[in-house]
Protein backbone atom coordinates (compact mmCIF):
# COMPACT_ATOMS: atom_id res chain seq x y z
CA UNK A 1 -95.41 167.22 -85.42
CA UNK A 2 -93.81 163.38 -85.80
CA UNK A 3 -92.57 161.59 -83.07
CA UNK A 4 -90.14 158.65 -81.83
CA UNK A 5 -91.60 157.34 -78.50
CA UNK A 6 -90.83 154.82 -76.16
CA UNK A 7 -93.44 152.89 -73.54
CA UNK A 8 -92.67 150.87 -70.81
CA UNK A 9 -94.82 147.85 -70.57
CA UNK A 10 -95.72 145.88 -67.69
CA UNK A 11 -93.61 143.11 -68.12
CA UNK A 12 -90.78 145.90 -68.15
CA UNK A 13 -89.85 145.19 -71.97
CA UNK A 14 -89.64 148.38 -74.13
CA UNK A 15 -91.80 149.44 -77.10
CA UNK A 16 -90.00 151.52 -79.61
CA UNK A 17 -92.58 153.35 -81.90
CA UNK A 18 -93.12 156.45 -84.36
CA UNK A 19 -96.26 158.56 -84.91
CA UNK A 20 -97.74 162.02 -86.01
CA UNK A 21 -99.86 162.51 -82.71
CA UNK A 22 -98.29 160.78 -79.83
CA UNK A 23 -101.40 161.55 -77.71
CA UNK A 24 -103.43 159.80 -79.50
CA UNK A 25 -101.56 157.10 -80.24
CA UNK A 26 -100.58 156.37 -76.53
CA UNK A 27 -104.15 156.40 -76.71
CA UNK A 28 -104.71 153.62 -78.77
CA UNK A 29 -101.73 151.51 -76.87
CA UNK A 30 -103.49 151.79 -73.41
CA UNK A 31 -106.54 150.48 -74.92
CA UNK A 32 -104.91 147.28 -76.36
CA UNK A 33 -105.35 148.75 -80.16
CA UNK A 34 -101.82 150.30 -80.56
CA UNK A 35 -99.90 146.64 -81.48
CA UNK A 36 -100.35 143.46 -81.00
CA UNK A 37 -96.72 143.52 -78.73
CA UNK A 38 -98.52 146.35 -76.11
CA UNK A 39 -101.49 144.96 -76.56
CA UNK A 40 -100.49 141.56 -74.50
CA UNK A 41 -98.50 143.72 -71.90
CA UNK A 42 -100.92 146.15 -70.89
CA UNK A 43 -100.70 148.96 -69.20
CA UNK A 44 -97.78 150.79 -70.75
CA UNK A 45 -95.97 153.97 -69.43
CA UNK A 46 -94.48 156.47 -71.66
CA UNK A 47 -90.66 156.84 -70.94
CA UNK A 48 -89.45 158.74 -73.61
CA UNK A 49 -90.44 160.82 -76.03
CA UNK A 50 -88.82 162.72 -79.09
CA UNK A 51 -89.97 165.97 -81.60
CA UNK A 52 -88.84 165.78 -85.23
CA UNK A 53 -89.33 168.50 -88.21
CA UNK A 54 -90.35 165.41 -90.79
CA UNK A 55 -92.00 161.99 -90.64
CA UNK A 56 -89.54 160.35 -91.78
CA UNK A 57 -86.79 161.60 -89.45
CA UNK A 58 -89.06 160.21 -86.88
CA UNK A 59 -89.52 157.05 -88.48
CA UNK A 60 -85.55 156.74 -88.97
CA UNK A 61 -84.96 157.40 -85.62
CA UNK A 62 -87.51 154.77 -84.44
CA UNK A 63 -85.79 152.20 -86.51
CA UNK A 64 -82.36 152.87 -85.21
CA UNK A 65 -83.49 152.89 -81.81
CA UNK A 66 -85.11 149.54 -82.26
CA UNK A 67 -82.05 148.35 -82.97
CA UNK A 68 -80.22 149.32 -79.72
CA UNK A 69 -79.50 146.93 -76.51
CA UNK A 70 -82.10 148.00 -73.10
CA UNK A 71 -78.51 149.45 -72.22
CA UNK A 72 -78.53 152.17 -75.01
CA UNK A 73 -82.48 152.72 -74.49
CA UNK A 74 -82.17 153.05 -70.77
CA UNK A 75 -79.33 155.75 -71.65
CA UNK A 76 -81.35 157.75 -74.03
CA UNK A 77 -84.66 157.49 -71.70
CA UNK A 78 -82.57 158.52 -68.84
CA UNK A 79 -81.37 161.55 -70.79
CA UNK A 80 -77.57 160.51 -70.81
CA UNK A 81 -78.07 160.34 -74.67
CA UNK A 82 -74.72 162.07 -75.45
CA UNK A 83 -72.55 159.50 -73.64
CA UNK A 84 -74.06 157.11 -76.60
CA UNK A 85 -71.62 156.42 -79.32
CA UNK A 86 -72.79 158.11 -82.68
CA UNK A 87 -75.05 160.75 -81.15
CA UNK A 88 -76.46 163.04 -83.33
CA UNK A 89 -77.34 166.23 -81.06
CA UNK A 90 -81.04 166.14 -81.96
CA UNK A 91 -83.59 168.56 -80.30
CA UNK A 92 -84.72 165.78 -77.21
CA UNK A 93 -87.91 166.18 -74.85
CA UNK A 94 -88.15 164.11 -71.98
CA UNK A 95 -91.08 163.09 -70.14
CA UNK A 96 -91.59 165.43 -67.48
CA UNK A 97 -89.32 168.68 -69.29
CA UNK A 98 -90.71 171.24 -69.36
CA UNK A 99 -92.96 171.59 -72.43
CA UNK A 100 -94.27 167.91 -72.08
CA UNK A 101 -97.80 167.51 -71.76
CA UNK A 102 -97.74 164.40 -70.21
């Protein structure tokens, strides 16, 4: 199922990504191959992540959230998501919710 993720990396910055097995692609981030952005601020900590029905839901969402100020991202990692301006009610999974695997 497609994804919208976000890491924490060491240097505190935020890494806004999409992918179709977030497992394995957190993976790939914690062993430098995931970007070249994670790669230079190694290790990273997943902080968020979100479930979509279609790639490129996932992928849309990624982009938008890209977009947004550390404020907004801290807001949607923190689960106050719905305080956000323009929030869309999608299905949300937080790290550590039940049903995460992480």
């Amino acid at each position: 199922m497609p994804h919208m993720y976000i890491l924490e990396c060491s240097d505190g910055s935020f890494y806004v990504g999409s992918t179709w097995d977030a497992d394995y692609r957190l993976a790939q981030h914690q062993r430098g191959e995931g970007s070249q952005y994670t790669k230079r601020r190694l290790p990273v900590k997943l902080v968020y992540c979100e479930y979509f029905e279609r790639r490129d839901e996932a992928y849309w969402a990624e982009k938008q959230v890209q977009g947004w100020s550390r404020r907004k991202r801290l807001a949607l990692i923190e689960g106050r998501a719905d305080a956000l301006p323009g929030s869309t009610g999608r299905r949300r999974a937080r790290v550590g919710e039940p049903g995460d695997s992480r």
